[in-house]
N, C-alpha and C. Protein backbone atom coordinates (compact mmCIF):
# COMPACT_ATOMS: atom_id res chain seq x y z
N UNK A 1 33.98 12.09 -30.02
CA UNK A 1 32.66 12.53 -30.47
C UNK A 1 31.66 11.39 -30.30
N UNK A 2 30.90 11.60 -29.55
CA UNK A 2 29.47 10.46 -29.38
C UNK A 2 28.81 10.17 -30.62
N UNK A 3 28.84 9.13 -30.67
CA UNK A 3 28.16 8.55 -31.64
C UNK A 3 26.46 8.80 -31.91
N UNK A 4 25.84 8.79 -32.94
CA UNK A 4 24.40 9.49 -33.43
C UNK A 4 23.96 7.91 -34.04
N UNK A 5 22.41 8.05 -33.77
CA UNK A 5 21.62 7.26 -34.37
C UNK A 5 19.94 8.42 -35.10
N UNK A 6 20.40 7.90 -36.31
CA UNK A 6 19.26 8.87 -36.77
C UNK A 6 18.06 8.01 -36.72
N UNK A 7 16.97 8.39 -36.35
CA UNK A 7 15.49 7.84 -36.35
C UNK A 7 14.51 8.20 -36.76
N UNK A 8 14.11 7.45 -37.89
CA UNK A 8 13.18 7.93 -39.09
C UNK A 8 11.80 8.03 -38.85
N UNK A 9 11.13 8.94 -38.05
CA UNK A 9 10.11 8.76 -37.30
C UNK A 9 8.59 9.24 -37.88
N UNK A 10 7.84 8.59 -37.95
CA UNK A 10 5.92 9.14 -37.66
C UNK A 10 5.68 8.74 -36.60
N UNK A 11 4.59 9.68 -35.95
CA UNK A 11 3.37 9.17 -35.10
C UNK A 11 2.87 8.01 -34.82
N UNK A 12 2.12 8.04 -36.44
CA UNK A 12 1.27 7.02 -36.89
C UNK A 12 1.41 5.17 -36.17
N UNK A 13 3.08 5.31 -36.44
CA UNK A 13 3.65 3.90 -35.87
C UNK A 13 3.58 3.41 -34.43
N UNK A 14 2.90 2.55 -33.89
CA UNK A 14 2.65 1.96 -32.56
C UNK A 14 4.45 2.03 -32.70
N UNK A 15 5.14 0.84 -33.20
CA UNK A 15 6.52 0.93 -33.28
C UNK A 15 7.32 1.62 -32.86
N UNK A 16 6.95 3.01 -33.35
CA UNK A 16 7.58 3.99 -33.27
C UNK A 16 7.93 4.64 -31.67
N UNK A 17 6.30 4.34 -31.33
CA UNK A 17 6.39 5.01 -29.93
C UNK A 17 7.05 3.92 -29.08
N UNK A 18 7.01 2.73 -29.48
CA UNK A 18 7.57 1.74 -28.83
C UNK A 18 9.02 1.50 -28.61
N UNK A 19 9.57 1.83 -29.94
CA UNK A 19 11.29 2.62 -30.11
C UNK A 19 11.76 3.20 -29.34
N UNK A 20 10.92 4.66 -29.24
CA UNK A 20 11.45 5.56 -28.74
C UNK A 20 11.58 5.54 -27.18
N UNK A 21 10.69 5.11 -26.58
CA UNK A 21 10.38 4.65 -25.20
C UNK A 21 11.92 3.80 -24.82
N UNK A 22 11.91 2.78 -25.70
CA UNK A 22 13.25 1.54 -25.31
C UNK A 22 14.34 1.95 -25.81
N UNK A 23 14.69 3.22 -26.99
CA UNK A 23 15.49 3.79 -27.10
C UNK A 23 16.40 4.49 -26.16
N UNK A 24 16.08 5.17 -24.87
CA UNK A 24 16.45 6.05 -23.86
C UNK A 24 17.63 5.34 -23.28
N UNK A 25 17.57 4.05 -22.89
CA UNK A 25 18.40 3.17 -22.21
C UNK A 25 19.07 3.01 -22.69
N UNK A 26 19.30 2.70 -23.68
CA UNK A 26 20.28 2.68 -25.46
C UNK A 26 21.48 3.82 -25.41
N UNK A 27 20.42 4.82 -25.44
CA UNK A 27 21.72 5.60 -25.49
C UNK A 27 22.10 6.09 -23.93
N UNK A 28 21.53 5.53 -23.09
CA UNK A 28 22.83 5.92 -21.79
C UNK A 28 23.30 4.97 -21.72
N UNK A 29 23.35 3.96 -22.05
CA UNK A 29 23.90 3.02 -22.14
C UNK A 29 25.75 2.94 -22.98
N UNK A 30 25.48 3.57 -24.17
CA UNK A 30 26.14 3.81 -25.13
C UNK A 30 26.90 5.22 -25.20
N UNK A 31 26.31 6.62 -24.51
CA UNK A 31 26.64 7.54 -24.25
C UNK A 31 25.97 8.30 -25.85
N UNK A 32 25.84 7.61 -26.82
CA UNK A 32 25.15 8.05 -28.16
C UNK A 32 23.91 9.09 -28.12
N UNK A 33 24.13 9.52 -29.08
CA UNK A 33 22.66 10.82 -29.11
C UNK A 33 21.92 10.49 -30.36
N UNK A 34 20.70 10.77 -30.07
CA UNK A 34 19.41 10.74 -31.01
C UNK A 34 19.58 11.98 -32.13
N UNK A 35 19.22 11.26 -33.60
CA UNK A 35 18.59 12.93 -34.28
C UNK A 35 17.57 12.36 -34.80
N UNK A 36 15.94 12.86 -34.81
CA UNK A 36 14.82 12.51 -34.99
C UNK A 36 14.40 13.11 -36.27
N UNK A 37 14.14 12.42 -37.49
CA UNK A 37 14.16 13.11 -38.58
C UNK A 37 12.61 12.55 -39.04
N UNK A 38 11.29 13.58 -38.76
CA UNK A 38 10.47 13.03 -38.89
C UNK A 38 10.06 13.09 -40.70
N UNK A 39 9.42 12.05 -40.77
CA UNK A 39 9.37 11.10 -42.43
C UNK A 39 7.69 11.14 -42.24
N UNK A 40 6.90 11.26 -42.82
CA UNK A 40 5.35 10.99 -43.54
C UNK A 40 5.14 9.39 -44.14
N UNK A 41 4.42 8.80 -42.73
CA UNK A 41 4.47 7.29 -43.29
C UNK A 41 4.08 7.03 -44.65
N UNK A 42 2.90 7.52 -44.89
CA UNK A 42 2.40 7.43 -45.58
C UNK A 42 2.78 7.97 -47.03
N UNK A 43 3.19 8.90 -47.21
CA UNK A 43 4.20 9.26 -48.18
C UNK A 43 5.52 8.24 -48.74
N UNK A 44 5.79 7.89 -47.44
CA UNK A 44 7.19 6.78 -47.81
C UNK A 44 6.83 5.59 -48.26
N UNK A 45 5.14 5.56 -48.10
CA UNK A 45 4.47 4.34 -48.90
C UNK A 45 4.65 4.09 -49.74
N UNK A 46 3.85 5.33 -50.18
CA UNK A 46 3.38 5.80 -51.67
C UNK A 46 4.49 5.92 -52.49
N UNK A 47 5.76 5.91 -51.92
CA UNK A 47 7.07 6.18 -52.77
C UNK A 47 7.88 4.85 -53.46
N UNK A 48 7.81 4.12 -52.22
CA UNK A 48 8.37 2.55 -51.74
C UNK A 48 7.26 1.79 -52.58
N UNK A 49 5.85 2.09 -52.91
CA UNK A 49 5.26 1.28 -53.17
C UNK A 49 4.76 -0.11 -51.93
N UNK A 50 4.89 0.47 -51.07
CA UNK A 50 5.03 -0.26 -49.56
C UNK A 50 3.55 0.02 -49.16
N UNK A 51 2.95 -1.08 -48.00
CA UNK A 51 1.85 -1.08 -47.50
C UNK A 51 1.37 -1.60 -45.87
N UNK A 52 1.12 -1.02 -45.40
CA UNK A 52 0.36 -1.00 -44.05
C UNK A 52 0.64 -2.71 -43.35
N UNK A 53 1.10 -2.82 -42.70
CA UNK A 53 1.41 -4.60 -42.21
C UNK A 53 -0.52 -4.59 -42.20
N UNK A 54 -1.40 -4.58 -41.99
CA UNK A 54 -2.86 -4.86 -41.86
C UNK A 54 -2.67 -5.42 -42.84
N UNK A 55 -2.58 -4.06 -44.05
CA UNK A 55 -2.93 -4.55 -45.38
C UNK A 55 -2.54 -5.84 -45.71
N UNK A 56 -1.02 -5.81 -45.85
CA UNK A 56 -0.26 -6.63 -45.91
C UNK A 56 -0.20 -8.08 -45.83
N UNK A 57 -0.33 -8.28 -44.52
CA UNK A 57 -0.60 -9.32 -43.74
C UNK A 57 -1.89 -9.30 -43.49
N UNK A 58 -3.16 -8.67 -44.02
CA UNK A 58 -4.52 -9.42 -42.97
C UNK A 58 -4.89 -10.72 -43.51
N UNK A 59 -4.78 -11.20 -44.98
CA UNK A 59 -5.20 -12.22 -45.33
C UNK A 59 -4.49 -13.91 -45.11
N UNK A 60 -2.95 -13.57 -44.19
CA UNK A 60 -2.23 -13.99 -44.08
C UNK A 60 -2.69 -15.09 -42.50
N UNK A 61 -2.90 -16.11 -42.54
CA UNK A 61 -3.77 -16.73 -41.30
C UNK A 61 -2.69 -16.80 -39.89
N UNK A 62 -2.80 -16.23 -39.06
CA UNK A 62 -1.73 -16.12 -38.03
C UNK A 62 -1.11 -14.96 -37.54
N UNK A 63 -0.68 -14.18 -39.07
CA UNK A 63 0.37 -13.26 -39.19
C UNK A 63 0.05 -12.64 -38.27
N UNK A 64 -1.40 -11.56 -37.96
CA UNK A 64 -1.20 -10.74 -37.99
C UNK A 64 -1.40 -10.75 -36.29
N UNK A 65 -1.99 -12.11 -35.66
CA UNK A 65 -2.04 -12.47 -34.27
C UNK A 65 -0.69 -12.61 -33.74
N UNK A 66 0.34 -12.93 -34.42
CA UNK A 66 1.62 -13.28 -34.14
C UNK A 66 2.20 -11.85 -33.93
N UNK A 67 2.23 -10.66 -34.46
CA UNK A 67 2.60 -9.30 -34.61
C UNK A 67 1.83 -9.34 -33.56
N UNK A 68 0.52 -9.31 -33.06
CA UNK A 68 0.33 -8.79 -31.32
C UNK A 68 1.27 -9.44 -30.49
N UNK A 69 1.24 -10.58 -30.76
CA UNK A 69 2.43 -11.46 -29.76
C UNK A 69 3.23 -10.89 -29.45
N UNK A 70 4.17 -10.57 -30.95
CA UNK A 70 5.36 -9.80 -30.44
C UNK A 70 5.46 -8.60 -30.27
N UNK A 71 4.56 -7.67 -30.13
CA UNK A 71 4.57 -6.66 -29.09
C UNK A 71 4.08 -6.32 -28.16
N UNK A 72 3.25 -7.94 -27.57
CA UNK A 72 3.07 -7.80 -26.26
C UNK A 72 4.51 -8.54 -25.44
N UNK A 73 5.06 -8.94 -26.42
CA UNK A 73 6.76 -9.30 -25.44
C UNK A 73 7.48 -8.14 -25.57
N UNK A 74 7.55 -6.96 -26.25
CA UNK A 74 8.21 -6.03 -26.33
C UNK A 74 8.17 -5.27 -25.11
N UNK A 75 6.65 -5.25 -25.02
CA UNK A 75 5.99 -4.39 -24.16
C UNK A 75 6.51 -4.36 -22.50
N UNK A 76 6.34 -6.01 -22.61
CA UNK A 76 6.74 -6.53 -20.99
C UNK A 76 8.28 -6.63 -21.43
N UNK A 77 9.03 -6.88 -21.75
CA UNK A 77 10.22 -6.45 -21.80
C UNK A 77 10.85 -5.40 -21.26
N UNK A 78 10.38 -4.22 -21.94
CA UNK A 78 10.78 -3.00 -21.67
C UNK A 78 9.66 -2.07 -20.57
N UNK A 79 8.78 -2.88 -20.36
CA UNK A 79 8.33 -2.32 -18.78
C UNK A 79 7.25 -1.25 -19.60
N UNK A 80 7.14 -1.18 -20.85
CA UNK A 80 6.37 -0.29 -21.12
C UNK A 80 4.75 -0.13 -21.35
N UNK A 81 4.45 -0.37 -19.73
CA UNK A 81 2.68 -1.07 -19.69
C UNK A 81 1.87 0.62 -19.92
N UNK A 82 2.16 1.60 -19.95
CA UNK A 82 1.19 2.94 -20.47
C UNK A 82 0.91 2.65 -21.62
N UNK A 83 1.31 1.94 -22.74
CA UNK A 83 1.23 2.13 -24.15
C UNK A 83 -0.31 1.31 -24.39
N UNK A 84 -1.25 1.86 -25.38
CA UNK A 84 -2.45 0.92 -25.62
C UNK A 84 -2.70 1.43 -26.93
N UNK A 85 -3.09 0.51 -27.91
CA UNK A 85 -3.32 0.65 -29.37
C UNK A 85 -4.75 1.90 -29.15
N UNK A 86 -4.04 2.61 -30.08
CA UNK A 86 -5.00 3.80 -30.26
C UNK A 86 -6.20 3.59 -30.63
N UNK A 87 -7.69 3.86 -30.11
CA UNK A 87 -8.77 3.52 -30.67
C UNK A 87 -9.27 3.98 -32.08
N UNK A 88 -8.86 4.80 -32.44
CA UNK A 88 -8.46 5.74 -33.59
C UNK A 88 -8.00 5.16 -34.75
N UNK A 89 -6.64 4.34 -34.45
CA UNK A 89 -5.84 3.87 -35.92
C UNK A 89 -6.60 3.31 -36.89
N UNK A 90 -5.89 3.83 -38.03
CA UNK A 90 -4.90 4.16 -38.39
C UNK A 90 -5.65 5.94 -38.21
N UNK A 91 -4.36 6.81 -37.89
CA UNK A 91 -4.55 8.20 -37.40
C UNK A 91 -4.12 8.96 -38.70
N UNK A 92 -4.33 9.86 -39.47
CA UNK A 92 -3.85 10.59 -40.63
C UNK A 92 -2.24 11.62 -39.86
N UNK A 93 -1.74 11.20 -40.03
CA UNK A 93 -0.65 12.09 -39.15
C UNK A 93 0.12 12.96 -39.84
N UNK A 94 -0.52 14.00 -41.19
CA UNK A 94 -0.23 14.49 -41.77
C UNK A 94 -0.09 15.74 -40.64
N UNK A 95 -1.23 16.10 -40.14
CA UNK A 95 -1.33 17.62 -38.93
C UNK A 95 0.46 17.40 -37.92
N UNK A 96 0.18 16.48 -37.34
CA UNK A 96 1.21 16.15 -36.51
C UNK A 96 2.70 15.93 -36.64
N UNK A 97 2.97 15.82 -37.72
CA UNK A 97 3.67 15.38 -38.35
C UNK A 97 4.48 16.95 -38.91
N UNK A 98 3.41 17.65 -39.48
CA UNK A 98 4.31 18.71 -39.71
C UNK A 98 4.38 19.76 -38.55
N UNK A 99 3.63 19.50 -37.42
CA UNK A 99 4.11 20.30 -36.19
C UNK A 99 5.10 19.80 -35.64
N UNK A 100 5.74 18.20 -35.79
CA UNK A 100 7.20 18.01 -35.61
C UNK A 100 8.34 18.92 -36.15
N UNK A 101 8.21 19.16 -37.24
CA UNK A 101 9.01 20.15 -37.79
C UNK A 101 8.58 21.37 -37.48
N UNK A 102 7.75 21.79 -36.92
CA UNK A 102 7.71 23.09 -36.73
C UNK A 102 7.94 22.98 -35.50
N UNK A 103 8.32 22.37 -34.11
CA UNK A 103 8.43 21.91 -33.63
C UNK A 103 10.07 22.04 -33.12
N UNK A 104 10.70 21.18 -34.09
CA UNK A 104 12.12 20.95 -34.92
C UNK A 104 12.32 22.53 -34.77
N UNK A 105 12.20 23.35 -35.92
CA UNK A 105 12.54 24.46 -35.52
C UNK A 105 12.60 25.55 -34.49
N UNK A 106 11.50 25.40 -33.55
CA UNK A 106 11.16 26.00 -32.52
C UNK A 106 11.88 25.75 -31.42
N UNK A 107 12.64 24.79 -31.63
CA UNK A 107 13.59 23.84 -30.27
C UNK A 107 12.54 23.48 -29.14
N UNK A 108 11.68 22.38 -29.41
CA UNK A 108 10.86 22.29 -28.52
C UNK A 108 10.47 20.72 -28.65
N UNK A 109 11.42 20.12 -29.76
CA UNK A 109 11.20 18.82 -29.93
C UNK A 109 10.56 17.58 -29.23
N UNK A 110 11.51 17.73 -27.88
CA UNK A 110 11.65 16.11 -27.04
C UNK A 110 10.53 16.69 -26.34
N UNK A 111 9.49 18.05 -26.09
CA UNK A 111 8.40 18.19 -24.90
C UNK A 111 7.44 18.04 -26.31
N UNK A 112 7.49 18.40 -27.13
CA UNK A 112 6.42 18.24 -28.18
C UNK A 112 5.93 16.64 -28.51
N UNK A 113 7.26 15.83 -29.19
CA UNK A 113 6.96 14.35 -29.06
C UNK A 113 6.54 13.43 -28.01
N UNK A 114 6.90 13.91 -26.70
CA UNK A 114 6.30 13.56 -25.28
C UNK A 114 4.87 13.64 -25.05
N UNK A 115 4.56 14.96 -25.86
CA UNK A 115 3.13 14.76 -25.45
C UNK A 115 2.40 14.27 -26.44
N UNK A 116 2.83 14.78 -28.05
CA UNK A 116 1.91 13.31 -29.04
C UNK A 116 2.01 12.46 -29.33
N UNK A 117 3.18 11.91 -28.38
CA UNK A 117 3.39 10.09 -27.84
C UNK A 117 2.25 9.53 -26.98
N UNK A 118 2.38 10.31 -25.80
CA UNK A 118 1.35 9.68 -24.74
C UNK A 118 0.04 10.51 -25.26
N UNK A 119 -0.61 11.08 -25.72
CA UNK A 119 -1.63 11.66 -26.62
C UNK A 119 -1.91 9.98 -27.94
N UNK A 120 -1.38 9.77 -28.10
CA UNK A 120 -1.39 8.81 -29.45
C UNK A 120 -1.71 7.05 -28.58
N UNK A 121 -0.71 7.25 -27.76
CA UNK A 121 0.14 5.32 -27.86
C UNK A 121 -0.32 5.31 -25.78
N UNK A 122 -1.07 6.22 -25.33
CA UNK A 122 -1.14 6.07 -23.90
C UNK A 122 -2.89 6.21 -23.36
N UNK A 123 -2.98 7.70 -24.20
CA UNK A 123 -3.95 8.04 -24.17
C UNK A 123 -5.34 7.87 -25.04
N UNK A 124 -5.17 7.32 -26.12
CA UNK A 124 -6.04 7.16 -27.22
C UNK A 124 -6.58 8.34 -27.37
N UNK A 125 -5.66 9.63 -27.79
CA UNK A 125 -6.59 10.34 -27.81
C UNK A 125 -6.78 10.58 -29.76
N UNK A 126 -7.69 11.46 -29.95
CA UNK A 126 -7.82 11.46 -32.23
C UNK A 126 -7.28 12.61 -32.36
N UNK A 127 -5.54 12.06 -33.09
CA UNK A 127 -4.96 12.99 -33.69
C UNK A 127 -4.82 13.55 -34.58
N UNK A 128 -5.94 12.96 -35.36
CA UNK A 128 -5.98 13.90 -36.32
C UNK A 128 -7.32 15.33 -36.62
N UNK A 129 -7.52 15.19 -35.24
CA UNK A 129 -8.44 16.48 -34.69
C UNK A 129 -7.58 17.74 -34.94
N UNK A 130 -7.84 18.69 -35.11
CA UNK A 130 -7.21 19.95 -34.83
C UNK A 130 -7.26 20.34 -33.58
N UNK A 131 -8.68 20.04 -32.93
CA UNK A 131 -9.01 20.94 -31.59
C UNK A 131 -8.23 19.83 -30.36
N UNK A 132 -7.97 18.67 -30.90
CA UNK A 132 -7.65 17.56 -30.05
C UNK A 132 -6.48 17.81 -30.41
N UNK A 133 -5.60 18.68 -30.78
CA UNK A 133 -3.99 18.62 -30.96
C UNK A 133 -4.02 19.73 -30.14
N UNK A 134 -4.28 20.97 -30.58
CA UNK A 134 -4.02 22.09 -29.48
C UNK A 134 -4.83 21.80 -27.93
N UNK A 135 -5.28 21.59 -27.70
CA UNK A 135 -5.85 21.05 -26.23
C UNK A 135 -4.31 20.14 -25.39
N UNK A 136 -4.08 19.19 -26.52
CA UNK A 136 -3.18 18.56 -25.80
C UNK A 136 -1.37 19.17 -25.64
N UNK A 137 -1.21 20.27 -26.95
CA UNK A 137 -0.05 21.25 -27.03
C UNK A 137 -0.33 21.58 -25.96
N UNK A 138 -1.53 22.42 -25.27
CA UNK A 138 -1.45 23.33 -24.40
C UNK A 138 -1.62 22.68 -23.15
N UNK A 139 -1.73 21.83 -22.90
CA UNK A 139 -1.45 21.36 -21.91
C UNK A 139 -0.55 20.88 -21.23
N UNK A 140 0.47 20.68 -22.30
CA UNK A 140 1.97 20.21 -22.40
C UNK A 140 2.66 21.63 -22.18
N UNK A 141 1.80 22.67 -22.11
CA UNK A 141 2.91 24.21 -22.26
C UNK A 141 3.24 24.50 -23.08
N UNK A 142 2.28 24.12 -24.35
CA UNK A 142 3.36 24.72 -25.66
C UNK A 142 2.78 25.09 -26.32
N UNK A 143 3.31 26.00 -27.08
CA UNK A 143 2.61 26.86 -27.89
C UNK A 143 1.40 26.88 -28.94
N UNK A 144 0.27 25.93 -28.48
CA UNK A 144 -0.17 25.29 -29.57
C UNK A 144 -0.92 25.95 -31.01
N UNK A 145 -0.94 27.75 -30.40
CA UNK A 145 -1.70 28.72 -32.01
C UNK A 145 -0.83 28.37 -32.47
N UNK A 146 0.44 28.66 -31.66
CA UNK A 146 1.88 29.15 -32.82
C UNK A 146 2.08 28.17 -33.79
N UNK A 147 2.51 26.77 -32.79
CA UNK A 147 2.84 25.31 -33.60
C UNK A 147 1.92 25.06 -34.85
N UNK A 148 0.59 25.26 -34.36
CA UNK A 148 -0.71 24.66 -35.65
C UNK A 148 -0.47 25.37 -36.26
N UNK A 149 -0.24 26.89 -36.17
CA UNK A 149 -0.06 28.09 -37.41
C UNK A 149 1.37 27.31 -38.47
N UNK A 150 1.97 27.41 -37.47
CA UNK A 150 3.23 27.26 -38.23
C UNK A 150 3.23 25.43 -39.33
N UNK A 151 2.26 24.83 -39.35
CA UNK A 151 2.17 23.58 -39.94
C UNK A 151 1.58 24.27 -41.32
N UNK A 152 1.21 25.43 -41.77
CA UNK A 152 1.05 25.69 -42.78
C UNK A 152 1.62 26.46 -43.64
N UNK A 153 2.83 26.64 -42.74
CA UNK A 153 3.75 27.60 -43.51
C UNK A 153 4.62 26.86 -45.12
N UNK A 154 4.74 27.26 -46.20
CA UNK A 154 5.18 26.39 -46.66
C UNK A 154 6.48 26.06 -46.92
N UNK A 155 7.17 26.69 -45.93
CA UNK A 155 9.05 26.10 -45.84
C UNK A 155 8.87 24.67 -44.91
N UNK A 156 7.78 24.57 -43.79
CA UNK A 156 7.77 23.35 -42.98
C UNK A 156 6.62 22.57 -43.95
N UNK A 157 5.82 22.69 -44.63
CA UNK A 157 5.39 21.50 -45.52
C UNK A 157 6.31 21.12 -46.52
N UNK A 158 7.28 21.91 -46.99
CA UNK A 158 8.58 21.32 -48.04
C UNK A 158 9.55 20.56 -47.11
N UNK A 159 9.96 21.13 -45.64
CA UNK A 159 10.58 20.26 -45.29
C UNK A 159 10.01 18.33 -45.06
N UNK A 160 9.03 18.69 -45.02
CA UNK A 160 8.51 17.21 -44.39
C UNK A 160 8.73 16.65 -45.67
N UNK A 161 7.58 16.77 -46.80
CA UNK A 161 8.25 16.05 -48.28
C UNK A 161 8.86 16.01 -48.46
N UNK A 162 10.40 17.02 -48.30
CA UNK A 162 11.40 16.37 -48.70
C UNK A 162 12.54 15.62 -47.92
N UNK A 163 12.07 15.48 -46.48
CA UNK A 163 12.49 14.44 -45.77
C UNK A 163 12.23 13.05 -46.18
N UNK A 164 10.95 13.00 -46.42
CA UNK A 164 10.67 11.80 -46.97
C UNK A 164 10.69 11.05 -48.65
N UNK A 165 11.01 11.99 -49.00
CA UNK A 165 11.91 11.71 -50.17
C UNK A 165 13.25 11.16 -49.93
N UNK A 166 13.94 11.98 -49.43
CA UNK A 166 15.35 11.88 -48.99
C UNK A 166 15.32 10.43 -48.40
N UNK A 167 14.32 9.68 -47.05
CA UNK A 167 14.46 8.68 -46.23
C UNK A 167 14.36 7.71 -47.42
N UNK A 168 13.50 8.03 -48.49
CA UNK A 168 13.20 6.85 -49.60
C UNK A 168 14.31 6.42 -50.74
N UNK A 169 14.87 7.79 -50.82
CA UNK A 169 16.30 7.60 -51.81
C UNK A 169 17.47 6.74 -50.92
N UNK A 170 17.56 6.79 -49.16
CA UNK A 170 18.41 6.48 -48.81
C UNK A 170 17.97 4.83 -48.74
N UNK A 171 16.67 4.02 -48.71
CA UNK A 171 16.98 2.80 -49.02
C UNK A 171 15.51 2.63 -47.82
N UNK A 172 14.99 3.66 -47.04
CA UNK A 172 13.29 3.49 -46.47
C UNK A 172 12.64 3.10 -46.63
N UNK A 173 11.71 2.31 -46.02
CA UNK A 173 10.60 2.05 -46.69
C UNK A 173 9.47 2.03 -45.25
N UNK A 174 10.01 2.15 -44.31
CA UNK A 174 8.87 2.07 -43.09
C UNK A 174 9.42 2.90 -42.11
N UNK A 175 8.49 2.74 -41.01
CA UNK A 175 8.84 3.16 -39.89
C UNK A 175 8.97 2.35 -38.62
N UNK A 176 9.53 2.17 -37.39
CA UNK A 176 10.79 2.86 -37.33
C UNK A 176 11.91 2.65 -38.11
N UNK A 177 12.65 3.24 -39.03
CA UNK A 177 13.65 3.02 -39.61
C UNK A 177 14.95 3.63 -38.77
N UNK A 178 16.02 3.45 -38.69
CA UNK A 178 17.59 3.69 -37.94
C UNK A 178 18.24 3.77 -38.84
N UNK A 179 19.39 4.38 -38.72
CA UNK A 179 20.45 4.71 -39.37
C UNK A 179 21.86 5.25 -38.39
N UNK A 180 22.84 3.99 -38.67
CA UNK A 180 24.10 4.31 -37.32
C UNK A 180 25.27 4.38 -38.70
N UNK A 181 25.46 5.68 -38.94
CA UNK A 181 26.21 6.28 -39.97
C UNK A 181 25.60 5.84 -41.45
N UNK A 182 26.08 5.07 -42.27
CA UNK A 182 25.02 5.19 -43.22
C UNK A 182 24.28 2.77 -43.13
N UNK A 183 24.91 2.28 -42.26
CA UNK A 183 24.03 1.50 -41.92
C UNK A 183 22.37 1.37 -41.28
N UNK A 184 21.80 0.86 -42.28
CA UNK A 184 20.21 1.11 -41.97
C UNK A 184 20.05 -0.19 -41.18
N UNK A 185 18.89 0.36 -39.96
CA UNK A 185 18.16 -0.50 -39.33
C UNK A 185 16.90 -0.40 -39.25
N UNK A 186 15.47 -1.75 -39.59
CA UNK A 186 14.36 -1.18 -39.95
C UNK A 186 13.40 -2.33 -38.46
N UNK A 187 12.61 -1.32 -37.74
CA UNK A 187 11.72 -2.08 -37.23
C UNK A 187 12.43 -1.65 -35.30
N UNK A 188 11.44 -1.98 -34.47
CA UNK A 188 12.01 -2.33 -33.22
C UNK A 188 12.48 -3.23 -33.11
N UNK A 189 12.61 -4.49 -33.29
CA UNK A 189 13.19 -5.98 -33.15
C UNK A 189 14.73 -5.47 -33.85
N UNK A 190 14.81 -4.29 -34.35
CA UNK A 190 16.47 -4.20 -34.46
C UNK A 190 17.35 -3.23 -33.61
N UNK A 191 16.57 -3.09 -32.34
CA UNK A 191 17.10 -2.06 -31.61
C UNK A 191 18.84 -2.46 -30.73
N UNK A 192 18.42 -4.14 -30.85
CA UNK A 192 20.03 -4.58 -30.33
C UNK A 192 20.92 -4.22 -31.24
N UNK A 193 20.96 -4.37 -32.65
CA UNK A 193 21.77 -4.41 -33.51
C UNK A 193 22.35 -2.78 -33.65
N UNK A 194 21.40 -1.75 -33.37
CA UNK A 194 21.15 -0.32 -33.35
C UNK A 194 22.74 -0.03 -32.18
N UNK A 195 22.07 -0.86 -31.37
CA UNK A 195 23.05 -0.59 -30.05
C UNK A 195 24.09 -1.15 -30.02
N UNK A 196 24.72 -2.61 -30.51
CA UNK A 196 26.16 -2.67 -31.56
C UNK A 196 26.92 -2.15 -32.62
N UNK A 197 25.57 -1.34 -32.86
CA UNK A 197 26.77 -0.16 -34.08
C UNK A 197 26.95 0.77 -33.02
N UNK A 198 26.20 0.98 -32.54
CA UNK A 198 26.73 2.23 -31.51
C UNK A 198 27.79 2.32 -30.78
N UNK A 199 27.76 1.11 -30.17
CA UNK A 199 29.25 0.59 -29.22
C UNK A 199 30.15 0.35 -29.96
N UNK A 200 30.10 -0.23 -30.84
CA UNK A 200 31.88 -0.44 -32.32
C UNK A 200 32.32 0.96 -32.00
């Protein structure tokens, strides 16, 4: 049985999209499969008592120049020159977020996150538009009345809260967070370690 890495995912996270991008190689590498369990950054904040690296770090002299550093080595690392900080951020990724799960259910996952990846982390486009989400669903081919309808249903707004509950009880506090059985991994800079649990 192939081994699973669960990935605790928002939008919102440059990280995230940065993960997922350097993730791919990972698992052919490993033969391992992805399960994408999208979490409400911002919620897992508010839970964790956790805060925004800006926040965090802006008063911090260096910090927060040093964090470009290292994801402009990430970047060239992994070849991933499409990616450009959203003009937008920080993006409310509450809309988006629950069209993952609706999404999730629809089996339409990996073409849905494809396009409000490069929509977010390629394109700068504002996701937290309504008319700027379906423009870009439908251009991707997907269903975008259905998807936006379905973000208000309230079995997919309970799922998202209580995903992110769940990511916070299990020991969460950000995004990207990993999980290779019940070992947690938090951040991209732990994607090697991701890929030694995988191979054990």
């Amino acid at each position: 049985m192939a081994a699973t890495v669960e990935f605790l995912f928002d939008f919102g996270s440059p990280n995230a999209y940065l993960s997922w991008k350097a993730l791919g190689p990972i698992l052919a590498r490993t033969g391992a499969q992805v399960e994408v369990r999208p979490v409400l950054l911002g919620g897992l904040f508010k839970l964790t008592n956790n805060r925004s690296p800006m926040e965090a770090f802006g008063e911090i002299k260096g910090k927060l120049a040093y964090e470009n550093l290292e994801t402009r080595r990430f970047v060239a690392r992994h070849g991933l020159t499409a990616f450009q900080m959203n003009p937008h951020f920080p993006v409310n990724t509450l809309l988006i977020m629950r069209g993952l799960v609706a999404a999730r259910r629809a089996g339409v996952t990996e073409a849905y996150m494809e396009a409000v990846l490069a929509a977010m982390w390629e394109q700068g486009r504002k996701m937290d538009d309504p008319a700027v989400v379906a423009e870009v669903l439908s251009a991707a081919g997907l269903d975008a009345q259905g998807l936006l309808e379905a973000t208000q249903a309230p079995e997919v707004k309970a799922e998202l809260m209580a995903a992110t509950e769940a990511a916070a009880a299990r020991g969460a506090f950000g995004i990207p967070t990993f999980f290779v059985g019940e070992e947690m991994f938090f951040g991209k800079d732990r994607l090697d370690q991701v890929e030694e649990a995988l191979s054990a």
